[in-house]
C-alpha atoms as a PDB file:
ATOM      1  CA  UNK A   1     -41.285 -18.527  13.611  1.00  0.00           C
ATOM      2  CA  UNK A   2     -40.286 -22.069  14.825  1.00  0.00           C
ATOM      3  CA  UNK A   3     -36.937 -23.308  13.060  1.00  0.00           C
ATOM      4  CA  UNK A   4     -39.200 -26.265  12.095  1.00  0.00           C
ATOM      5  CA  UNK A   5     -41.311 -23.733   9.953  1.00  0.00           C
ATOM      6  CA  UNK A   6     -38.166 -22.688   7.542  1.00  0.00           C
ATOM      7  CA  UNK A   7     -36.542 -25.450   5.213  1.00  0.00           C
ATOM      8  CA  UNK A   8     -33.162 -24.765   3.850  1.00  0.00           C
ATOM      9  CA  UNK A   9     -32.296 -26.760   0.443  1.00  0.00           C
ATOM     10  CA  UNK A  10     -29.777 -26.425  -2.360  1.00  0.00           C
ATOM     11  CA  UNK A  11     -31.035 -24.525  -5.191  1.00  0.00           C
ATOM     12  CA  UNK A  12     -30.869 -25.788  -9.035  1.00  0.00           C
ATOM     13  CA  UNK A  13     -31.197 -24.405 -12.180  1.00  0.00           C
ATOM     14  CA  UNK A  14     -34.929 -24.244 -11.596  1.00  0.00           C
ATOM     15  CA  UNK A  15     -34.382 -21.534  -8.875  1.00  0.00           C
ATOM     16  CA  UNK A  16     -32.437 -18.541 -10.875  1.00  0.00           C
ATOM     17  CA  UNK A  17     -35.546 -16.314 -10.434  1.00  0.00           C
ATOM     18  CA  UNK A  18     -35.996 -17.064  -6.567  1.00  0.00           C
ATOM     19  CA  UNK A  19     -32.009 -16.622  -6.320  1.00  0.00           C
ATOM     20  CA  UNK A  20     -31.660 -13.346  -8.617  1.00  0.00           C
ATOM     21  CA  UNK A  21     -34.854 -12.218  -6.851  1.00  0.00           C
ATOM     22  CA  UNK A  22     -33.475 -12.576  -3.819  1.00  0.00           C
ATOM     23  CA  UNK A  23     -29.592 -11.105  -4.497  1.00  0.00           C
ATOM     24  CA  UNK A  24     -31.930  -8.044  -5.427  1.00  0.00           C
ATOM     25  CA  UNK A  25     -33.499  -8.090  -2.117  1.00  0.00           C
ATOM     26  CA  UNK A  26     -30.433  -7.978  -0.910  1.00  0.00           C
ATOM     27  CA  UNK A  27     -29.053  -4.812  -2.090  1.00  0.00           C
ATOM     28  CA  UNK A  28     -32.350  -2.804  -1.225  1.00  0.00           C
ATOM     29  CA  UNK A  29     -31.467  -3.968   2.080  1.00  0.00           C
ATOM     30  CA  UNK A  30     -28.129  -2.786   1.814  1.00  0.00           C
ATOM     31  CA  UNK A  31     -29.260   0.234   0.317  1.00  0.00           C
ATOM     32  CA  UNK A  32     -27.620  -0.138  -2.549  1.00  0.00           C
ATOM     33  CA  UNK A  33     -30.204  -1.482  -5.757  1.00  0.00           C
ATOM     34  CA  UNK A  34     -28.080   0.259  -7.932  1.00  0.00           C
ATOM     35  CA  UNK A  35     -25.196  -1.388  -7.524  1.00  0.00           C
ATOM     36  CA  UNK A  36     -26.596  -4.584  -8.052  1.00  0.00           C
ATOM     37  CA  UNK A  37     -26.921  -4.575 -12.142  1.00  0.00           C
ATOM     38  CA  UNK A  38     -26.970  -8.590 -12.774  1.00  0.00           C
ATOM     39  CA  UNK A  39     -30.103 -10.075 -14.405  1.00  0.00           C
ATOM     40  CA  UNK A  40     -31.996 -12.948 -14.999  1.00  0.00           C
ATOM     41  CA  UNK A  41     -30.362 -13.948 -17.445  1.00  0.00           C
ATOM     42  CA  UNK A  42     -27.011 -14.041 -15.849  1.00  0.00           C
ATOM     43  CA  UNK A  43     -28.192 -16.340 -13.176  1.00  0.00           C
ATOM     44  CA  UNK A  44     -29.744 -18.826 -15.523  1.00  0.00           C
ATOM     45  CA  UNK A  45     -27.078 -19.027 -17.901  1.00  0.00           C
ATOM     46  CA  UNK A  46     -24.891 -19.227 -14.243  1.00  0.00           C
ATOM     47  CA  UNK A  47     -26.901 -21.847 -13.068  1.00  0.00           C
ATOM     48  CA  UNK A  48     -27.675 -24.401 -15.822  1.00  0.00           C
ATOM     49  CA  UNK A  49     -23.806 -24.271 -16.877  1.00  0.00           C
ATOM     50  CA  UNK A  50     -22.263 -27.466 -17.531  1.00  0.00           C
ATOM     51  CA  UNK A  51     -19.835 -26.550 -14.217  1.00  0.00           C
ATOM     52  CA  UNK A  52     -22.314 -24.070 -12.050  1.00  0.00           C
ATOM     53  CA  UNK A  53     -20.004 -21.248 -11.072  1.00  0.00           C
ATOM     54  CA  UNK A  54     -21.534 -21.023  -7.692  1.00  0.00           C
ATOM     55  CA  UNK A  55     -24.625 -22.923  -5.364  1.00  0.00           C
ATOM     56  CA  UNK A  56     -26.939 -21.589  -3.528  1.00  0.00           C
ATOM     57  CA  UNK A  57     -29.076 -22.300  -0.423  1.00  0.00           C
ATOM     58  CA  UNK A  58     -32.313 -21.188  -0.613  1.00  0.00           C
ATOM     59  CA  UNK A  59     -34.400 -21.118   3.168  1.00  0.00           C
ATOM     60  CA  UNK A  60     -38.116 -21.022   2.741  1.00  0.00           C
ATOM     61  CA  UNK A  61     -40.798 -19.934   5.352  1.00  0.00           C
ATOM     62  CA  UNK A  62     -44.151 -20.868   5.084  1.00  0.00           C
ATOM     63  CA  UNK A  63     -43.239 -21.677   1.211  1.00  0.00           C
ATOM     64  CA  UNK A  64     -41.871 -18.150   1.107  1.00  0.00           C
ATOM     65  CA  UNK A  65     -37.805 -17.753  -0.297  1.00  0.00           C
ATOM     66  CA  UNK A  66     -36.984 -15.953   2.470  1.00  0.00           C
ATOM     67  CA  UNK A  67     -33.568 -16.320   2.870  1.00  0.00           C
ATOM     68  CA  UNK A  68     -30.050 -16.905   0.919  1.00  0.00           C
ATOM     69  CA  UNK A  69     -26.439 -18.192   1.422  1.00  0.00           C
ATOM     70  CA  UNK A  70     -24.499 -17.952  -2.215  1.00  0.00           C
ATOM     71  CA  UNK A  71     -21.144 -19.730  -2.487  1.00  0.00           C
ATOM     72  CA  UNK A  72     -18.527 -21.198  -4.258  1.00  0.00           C
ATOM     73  CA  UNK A  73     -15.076 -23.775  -3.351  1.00  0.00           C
ATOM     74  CA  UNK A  74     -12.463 -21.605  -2.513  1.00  0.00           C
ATOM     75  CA  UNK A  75      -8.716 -22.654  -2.526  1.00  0.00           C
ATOM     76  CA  UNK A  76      -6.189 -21.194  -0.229  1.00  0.00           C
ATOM     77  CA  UNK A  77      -2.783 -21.968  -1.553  1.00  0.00           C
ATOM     78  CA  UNK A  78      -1.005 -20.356   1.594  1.00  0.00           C
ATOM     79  CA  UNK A  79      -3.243 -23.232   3.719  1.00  0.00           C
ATOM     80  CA  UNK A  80      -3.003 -26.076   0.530  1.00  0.00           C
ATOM     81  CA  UNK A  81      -6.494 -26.566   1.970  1.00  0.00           C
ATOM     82  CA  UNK A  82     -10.026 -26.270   0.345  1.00  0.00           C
ATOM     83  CA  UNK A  83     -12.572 -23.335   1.865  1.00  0.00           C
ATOM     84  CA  UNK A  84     -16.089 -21.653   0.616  1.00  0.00           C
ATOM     85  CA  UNK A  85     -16.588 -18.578  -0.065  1.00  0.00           C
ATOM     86  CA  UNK A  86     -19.775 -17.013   0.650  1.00  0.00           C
ATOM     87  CA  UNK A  87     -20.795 -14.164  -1.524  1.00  0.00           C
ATOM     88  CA  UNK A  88     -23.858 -13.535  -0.487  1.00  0.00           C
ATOM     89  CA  UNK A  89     -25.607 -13.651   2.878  1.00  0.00           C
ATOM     90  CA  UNK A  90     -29.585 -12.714   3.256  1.00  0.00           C
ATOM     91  CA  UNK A  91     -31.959 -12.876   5.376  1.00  0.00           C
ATOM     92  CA  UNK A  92     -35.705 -11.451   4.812  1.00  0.00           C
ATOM     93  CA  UNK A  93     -36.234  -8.545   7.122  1.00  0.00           C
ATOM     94  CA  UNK A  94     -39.255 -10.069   9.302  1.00  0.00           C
ATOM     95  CA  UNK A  95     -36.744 -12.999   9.998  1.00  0.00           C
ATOM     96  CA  UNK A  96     -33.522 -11.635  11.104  1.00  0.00           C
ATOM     97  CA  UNK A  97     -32.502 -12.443  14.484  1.00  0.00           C
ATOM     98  CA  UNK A  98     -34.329 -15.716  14.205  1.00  0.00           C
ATOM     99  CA  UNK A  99     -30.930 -17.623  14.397  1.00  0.00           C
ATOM    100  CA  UNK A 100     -31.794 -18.386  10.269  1.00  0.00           C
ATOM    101  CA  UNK A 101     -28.452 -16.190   8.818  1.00  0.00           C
ATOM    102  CA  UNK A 102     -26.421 -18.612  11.921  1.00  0.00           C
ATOM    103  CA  UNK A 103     -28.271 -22.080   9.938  1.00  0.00           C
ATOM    104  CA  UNK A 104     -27.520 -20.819   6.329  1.00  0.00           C
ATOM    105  CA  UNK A 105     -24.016 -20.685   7.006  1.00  0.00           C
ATOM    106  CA  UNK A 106     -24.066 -24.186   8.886  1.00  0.00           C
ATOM    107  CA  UNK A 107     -25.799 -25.593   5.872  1.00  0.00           C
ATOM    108  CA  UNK A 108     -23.370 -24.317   3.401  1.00  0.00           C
ATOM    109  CA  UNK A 109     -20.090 -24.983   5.589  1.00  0.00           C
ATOM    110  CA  UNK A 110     -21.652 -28.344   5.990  1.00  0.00           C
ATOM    111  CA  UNK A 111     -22.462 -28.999   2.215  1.00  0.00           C
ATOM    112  CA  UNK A 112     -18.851 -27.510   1.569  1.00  0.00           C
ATOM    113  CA  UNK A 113     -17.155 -30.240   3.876  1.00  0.00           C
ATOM    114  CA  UNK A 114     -18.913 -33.314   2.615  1.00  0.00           C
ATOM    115  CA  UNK A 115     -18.816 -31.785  -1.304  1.00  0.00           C
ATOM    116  CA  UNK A 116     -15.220 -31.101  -1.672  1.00  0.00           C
ATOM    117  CA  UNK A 117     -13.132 -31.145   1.802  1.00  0.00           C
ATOM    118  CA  UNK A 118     -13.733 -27.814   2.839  1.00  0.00           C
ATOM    119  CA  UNK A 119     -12.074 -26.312   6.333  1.00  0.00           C
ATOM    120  CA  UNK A 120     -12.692 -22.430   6.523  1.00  0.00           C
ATOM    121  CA  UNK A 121     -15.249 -20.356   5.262  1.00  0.00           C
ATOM    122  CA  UNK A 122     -14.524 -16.418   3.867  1.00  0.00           C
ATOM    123  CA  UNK A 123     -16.708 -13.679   3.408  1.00  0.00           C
ATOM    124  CA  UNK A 124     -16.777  -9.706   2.589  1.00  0.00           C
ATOM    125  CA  UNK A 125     -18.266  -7.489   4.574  1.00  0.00           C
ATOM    126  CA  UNK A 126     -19.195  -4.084   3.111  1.00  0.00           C
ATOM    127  CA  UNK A 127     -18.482  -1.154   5.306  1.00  0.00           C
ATOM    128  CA  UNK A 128     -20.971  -0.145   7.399  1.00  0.00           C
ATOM    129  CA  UNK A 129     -23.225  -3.447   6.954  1.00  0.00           C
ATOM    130  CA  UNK A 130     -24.632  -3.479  10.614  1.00  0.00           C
ATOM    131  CA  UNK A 131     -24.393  -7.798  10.519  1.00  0.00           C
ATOM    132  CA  UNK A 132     -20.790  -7.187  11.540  1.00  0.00           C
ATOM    133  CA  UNK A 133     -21.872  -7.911  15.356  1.00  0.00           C
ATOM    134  CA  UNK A 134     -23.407 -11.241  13.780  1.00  0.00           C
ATOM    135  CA  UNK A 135     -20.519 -11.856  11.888  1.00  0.00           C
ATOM    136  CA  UNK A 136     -17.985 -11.712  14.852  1.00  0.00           C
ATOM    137  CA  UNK A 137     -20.498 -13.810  17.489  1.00  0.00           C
ATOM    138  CA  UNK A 138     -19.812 -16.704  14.919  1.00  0.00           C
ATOM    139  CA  UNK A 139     -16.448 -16.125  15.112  1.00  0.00           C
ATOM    140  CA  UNK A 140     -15.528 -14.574  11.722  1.00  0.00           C
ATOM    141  CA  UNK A 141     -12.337 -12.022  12.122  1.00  0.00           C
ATOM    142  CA  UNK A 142     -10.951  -9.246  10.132  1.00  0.00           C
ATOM    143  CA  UNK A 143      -8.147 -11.349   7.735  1.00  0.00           C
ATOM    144  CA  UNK A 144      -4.545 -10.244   9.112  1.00  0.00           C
ATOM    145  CA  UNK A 145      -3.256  -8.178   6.081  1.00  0.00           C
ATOM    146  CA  UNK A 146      -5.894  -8.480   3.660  1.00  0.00           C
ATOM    147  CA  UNK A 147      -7.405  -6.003   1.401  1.00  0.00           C
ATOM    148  CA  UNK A 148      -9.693  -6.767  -0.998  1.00  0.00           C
ATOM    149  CA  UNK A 149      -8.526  -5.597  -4.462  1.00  0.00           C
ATOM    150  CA  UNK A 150     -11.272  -5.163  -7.799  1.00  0.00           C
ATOM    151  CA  UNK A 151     -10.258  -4.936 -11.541  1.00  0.00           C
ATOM    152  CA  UNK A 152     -13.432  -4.475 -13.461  1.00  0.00           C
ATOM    153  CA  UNK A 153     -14.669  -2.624 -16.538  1.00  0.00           C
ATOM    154  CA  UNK A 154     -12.275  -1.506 -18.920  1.00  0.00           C
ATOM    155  CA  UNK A 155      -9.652  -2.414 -17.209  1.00  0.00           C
ATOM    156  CA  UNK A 156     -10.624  -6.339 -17.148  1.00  0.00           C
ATOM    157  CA  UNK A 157     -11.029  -6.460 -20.426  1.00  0.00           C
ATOM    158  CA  UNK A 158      -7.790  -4.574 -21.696  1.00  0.00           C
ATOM    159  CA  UNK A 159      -5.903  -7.699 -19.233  1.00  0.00           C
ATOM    160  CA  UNK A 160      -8.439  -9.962 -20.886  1.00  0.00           C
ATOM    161  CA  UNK A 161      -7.603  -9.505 -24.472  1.00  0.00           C
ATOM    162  CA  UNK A 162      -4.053  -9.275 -23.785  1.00  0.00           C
ATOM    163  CA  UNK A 163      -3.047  -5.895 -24.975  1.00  0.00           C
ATOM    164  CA  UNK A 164       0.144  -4.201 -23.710  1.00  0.00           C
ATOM    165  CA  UNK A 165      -0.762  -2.762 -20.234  1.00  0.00           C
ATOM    166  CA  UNK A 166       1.816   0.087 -18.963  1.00  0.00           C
END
């Protein structure tokens, strides 16, 4: 498929179904659907919000959503400079290797520059996720000394509602 064939544009509110849709895509490809436990519901409330919590570029082949970049401004206060963060990368299985993962990311660094002074661009990689190889051709590298840390569930919400933690 020619590049010419695939748009990429921003999604809005209108899209939640194309973007959850496509998040759950996603994790099948990952091999992980049960992991992935958001809803519908989640992304429109997400998405019509009075501040959006995240955008979303949506590529399209023949009219098809084939394709995702999910991100959000990202502030690095060790840098005092302004970055995304993409959360999500996807590209539809028949379309991988096309060069279309390369052009999602150049879309959103783009939009992330012009929106709100952007200058890097982070990402997560789960372990074993065989786009690593793609990931290091465009120049992404393992983040000296980080580890990525997750308080969820229970815990969350006992540092949420301010009880006594010991």
């Amino acid at each position: 498929m020619s590049r010419s064939e695939v748009t990429i544009r921003l999604a809005g509110p209108a899209d939640a179904a194309i973007v959850h849709r496509l998040v759950g895509e996603l994790a099948e490809a990952q091999g992980t659907p049960e992991d992935n436990r958001s809803t519908l519901e989640d992304f429109i409330r997400a998405m019509r919000a009075e501040r959006p919590i995240f955008e979303a570029l949506i590529a399209e082949a023949k009219r098809e959503p084939s394709g995702l970049c999910l991100f959000f401004p990202y502030f690095s206060t060790w840098r005092g400079k302004p970055g995304l963060y993409v959360q999500d990368l996807y590209v539809a299985a028949g379309l991988r290797g096309s060069g279309l993962g390369r052009r999602l990311l150049q879309e959103a660094a783009a939009h992330g520059k012009a929106q709100f002074g952007a200058s890097f661009m982070r990402l997560s990689v789960l372990n074993g996720n065989d786009a690593v190889g793609f990931y290091d051709r465009l120049g992404f590298a393992i983040a000296d000394g980080d580890t990525v840390h997750d308080l969820s569930g229970a815990a969350f919400e006992r540092l949420a509602v301010k009880t006594e933690i010991s």
